[in-house]
Protein backbone atom coordinates (compact mmCIF):
# COMPACT_ATOMS: atom_id res chain seq x y z
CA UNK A 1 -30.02 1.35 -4.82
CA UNK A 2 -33.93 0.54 -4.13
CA UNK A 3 -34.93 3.46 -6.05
CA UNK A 4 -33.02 2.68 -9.16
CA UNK A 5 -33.51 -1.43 -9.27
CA UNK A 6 -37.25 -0.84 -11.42
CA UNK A 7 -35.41 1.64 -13.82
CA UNK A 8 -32.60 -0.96 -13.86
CA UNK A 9 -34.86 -4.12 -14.47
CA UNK A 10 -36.78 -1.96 -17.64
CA UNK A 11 -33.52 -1.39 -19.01
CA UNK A 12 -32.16 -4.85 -18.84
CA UNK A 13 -35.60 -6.51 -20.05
CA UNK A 14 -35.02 -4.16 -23.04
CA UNK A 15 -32.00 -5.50 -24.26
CA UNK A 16 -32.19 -8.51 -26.63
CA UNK A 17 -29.92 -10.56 -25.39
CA UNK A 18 -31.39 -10.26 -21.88
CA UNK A 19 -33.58 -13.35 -20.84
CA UNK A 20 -34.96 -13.06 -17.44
CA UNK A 21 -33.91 -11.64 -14.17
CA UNK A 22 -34.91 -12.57 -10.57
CA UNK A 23 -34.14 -11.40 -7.10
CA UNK A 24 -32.67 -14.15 -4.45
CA UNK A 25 -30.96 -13.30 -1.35
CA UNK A 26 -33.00 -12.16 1.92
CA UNK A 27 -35.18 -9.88 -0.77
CA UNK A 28 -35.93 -12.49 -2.68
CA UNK A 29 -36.84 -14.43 0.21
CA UNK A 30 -38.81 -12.03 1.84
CA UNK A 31 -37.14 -11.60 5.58
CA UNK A 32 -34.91 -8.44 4.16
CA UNK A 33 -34.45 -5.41 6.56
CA UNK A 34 -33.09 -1.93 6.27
CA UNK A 35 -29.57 -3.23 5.89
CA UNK A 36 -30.61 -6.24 3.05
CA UNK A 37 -27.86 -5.93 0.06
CA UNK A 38 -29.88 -6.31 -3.43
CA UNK A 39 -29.09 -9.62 -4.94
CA UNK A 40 -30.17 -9.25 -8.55
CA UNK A 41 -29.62 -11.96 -11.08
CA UNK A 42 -29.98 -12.11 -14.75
CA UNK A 43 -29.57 -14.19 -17.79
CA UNK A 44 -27.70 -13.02 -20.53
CA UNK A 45 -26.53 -14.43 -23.90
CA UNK A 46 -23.21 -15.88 -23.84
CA UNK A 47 -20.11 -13.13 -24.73
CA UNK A 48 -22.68 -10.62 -23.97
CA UNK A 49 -21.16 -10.82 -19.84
CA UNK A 50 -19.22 -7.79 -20.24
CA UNK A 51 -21.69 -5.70 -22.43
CA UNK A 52 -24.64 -5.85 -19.77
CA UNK A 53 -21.94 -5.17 -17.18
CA UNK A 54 -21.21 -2.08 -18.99
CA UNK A 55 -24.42 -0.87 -19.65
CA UNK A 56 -25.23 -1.22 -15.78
CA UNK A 57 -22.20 0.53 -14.89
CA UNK A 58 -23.19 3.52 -17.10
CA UNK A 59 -26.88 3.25 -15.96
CA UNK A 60 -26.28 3.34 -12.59
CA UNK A 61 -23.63 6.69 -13.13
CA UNK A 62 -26.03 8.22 -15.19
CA UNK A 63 -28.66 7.61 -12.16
CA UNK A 64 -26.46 8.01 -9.27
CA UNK A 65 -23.36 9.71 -9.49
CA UNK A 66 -20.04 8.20 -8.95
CA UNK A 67 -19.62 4.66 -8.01
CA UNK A 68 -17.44 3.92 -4.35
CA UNK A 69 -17.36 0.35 -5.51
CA UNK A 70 -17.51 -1.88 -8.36
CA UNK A 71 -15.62 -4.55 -7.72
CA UNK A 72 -16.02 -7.91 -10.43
CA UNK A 73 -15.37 -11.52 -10.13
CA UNK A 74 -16.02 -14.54 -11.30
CA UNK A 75 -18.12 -17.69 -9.86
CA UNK A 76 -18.01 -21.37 -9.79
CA UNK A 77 -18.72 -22.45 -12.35
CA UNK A 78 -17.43 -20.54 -15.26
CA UNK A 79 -20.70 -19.08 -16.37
CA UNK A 80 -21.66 -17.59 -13.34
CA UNK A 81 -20.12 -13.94 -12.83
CA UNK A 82 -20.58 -11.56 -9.63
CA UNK A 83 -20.03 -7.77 -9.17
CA UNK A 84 -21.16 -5.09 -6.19
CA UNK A 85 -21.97 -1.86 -6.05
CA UNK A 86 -22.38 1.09 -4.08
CA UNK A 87 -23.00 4.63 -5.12
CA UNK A 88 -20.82 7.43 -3.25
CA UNK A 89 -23.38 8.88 -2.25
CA UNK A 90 -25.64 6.70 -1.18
CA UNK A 91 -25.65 4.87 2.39
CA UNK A 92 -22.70 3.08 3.44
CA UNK A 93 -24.67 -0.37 3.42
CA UNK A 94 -26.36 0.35 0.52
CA UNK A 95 -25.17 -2.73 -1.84
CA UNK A 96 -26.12 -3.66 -5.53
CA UNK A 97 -25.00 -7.53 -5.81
CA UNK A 98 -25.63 -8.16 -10.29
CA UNK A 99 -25.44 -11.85 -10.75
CA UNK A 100 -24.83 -12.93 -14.45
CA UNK A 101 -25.14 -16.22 -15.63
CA UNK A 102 -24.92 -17.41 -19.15
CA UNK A 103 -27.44 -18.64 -21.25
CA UNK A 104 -25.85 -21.69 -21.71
CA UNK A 105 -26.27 -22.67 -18.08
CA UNK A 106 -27.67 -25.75 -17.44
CA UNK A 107 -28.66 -24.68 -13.96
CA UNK A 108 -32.45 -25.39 -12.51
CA UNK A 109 -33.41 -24.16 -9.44
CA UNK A 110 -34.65 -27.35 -6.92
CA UNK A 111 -38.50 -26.31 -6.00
CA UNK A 112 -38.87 -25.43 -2.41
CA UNK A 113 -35.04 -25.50 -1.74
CA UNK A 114 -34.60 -21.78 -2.94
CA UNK A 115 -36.61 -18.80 -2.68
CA UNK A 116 -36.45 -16.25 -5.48
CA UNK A 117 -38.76 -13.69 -6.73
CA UNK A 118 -38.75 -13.17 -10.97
CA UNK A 119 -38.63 -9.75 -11.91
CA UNK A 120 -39.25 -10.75 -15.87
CA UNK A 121 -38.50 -14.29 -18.04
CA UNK A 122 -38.83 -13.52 -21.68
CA UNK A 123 -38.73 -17.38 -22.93
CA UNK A 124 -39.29 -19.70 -19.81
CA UNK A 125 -35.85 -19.35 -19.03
CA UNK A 126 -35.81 -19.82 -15.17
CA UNK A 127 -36.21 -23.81 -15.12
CA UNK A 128 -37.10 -25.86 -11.78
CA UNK A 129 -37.31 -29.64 -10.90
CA UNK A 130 -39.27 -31.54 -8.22
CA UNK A 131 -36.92 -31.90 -4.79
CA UNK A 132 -36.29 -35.27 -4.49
CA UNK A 133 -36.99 -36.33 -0.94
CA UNK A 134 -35.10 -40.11 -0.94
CA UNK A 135 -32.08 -39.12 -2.65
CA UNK A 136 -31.28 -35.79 -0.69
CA UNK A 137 -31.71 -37.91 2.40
CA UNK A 138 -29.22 -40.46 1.52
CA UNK A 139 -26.54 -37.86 0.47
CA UNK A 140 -26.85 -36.18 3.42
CA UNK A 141 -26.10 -39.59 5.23
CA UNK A 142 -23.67 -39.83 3.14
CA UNK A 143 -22.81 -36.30 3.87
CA UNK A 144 -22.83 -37.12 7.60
CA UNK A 145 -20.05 -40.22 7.84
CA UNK A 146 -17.61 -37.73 5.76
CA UNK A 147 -18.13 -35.04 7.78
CA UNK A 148 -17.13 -37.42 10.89
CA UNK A 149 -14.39 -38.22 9.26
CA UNK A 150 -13.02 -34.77 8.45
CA UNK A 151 -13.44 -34.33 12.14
CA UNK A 152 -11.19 -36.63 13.25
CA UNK A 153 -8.52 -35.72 10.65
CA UNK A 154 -8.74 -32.33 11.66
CA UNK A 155 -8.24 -33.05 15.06
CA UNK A 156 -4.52 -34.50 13.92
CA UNK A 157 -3.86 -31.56 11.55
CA UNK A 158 -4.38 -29.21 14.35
CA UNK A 159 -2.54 -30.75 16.90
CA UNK A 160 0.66 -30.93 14.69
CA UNK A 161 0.12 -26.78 14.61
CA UNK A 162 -0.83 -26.84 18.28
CA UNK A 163 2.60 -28.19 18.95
CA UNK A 164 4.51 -26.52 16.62
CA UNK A 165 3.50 -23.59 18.52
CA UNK A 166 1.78 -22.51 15.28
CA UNK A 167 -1.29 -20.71 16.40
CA UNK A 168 -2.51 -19.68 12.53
CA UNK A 169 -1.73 -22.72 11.28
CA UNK A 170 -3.82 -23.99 14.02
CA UNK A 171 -6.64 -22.31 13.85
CA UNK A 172 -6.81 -22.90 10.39
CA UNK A 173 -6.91 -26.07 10.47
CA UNK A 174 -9.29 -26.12 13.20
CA UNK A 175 -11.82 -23.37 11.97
CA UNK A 176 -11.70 -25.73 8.39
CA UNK A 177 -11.75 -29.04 9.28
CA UNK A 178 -13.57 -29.17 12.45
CA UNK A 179 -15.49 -26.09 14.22
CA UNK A 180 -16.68 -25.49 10.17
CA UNK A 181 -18.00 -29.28 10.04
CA UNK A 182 -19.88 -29.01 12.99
CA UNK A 183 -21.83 -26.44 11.71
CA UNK A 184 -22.73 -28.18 8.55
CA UNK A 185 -23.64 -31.21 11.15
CA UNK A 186 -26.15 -28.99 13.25
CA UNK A 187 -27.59 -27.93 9.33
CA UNK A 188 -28.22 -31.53 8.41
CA UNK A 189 -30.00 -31.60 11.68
CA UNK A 190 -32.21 -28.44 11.72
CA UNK A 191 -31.67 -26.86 7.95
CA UNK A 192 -31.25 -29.71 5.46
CA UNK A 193 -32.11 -27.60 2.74
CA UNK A 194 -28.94 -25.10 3.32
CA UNK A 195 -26.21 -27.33 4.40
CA UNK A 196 -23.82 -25.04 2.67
CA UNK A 197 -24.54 -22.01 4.03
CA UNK A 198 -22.26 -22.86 6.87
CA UNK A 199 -22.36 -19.44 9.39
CA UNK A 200 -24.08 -17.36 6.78
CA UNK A 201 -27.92 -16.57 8.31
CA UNK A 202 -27.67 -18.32 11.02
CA UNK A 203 -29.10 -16.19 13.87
CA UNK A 204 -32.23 -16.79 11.26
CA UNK A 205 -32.24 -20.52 10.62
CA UNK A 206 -31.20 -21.72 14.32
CA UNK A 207 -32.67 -21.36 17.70
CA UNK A 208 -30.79 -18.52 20.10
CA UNK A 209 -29.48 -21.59 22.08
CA UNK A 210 -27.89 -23.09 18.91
CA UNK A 211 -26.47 -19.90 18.16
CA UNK A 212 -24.90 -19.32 20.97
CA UNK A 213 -23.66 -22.81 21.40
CA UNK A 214 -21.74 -22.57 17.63
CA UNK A 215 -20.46 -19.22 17.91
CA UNK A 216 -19.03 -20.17 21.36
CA UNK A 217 -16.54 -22.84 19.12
CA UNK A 218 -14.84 -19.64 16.94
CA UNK A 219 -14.07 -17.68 20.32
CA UNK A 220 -10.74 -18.62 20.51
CA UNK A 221 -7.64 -15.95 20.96
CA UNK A 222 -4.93 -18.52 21.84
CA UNK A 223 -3.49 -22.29 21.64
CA UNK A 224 -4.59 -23.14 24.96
CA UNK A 225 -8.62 -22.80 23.69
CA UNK A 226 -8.07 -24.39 20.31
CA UNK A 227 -7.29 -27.53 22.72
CA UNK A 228 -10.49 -26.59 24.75
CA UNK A 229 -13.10 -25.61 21.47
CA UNK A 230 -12.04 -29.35 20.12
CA UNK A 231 -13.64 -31.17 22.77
CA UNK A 232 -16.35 -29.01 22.53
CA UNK A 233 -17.04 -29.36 18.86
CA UNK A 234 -16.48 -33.30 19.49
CA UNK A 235 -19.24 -33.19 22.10
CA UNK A 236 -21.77 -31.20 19.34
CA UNK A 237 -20.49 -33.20 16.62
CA UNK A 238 -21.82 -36.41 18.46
CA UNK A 239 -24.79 -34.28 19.37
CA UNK A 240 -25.93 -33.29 15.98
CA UNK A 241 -25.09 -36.63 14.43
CA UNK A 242 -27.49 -38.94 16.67
């Protein structure tokens, strides 16, 4: 898809109801590798969604053959809207991710928090505000005591599965409410900036020791270490929240 994205970007800068597009994801970031998806975002007009989808689906046809995948969604919130792509032909982790988000979005990008790299912006449409040091501290506080919380509640809401002999159920409730809470505990600690990122780039943003120590909590394969990976995650939840 590398080869196409500059024809790609041309085309969408030429349409008029196009405002800007930028790249975010490990590309936009700079720390990509052979095997980095694309994650391209752009700005459209609002009702014009399905229009630029459709003129990337034929551009993309017209440039690369027949498509393996195109599969659509939508975000949160309603004017976000996600689709991926892969050409048949092209390698199997070869991955177009087109990001649309409405014109009408209020959203501004925190300065520092995300990187992104702007491919075009027509009429200063890519906003950004000043981080706000004090009051992202206290919410992640804040952020701490409920996570606690959720801990302990999880604890009972797996060990009604544990005894039910449930072992889905259980690990469910175990993988949402606690190992998954831990995590975001060890982010306050060494990421602030990406608490909810939960296990996504993690061999990246944490030591190998940290690593190793999380991942250890979702090695489970039956009831008996659910039991054991909660007093585990207990002893790293008190870890990460001194």
């Amino acid at each position: 898809m590398q080869q196409y994205l500059d024809d790609l970007v041309k085309m969408l800068k030429d349409q008029t109801f196009v405002h800007a597009a930028w790249i975010e994801g490990s590309l936009g970031g700079g720390h990509n590798d052979e095997l980095s998806d694309i994650d391209l975002w752009v700005d459209v007009d609002d009702n014009f969604e399905k229009t630029t989808y459709d003129l990337i689906d034929k551009f993309l046809v017209d440039k690369g053959g027949e498509l393996d995948i195109r599969l659509e969604g939508q975000l949160h919130p309603p004017q976000l809207r996600h689709k991926t792509y892969r050409l048949k032909k092209s390698s199997r982790f070869d991955i177009l991710e087109v990001n649309l988000r409405s014109h009408s979005s209020d959203d501004v990008f925190i300065e520092g928090v995300k990187k992104f790299k702007v491919l075009f912006d027509k009429d200063r449409t890519i906003k950004t505000k000043p981080f706000n040091k004090l009051q992202h501290s206290e919410e992640l506080s804040e952020r701490k005591i409920f996570l606690k919380e959720e801990i302990r509640l999880g604890e009972i809401l797996t060990e009604k599965e544990i005894i039910r002999g449930h072992f889905p159920e259980a690990l469910l409730m175990y993988h949402h409410f606690i190992a998954d809470s831990v995590v975001e505990l060890a982010r306050i600690r060494h990421t602030p900036n990406k608490i909810s990122y939960g296990l996504k780039d993690m061999s990246r943003d944490f030591p190998k020791v940290q690593v190793k120590e999380l991942e250890s909590l979702y090695q489970i394969n039956n009831l008996g270490a659910i039991k054991d990976k909660i007093l585990e995650a207990n002893r790293l939840a008190e870890k990460y929240n001194s």
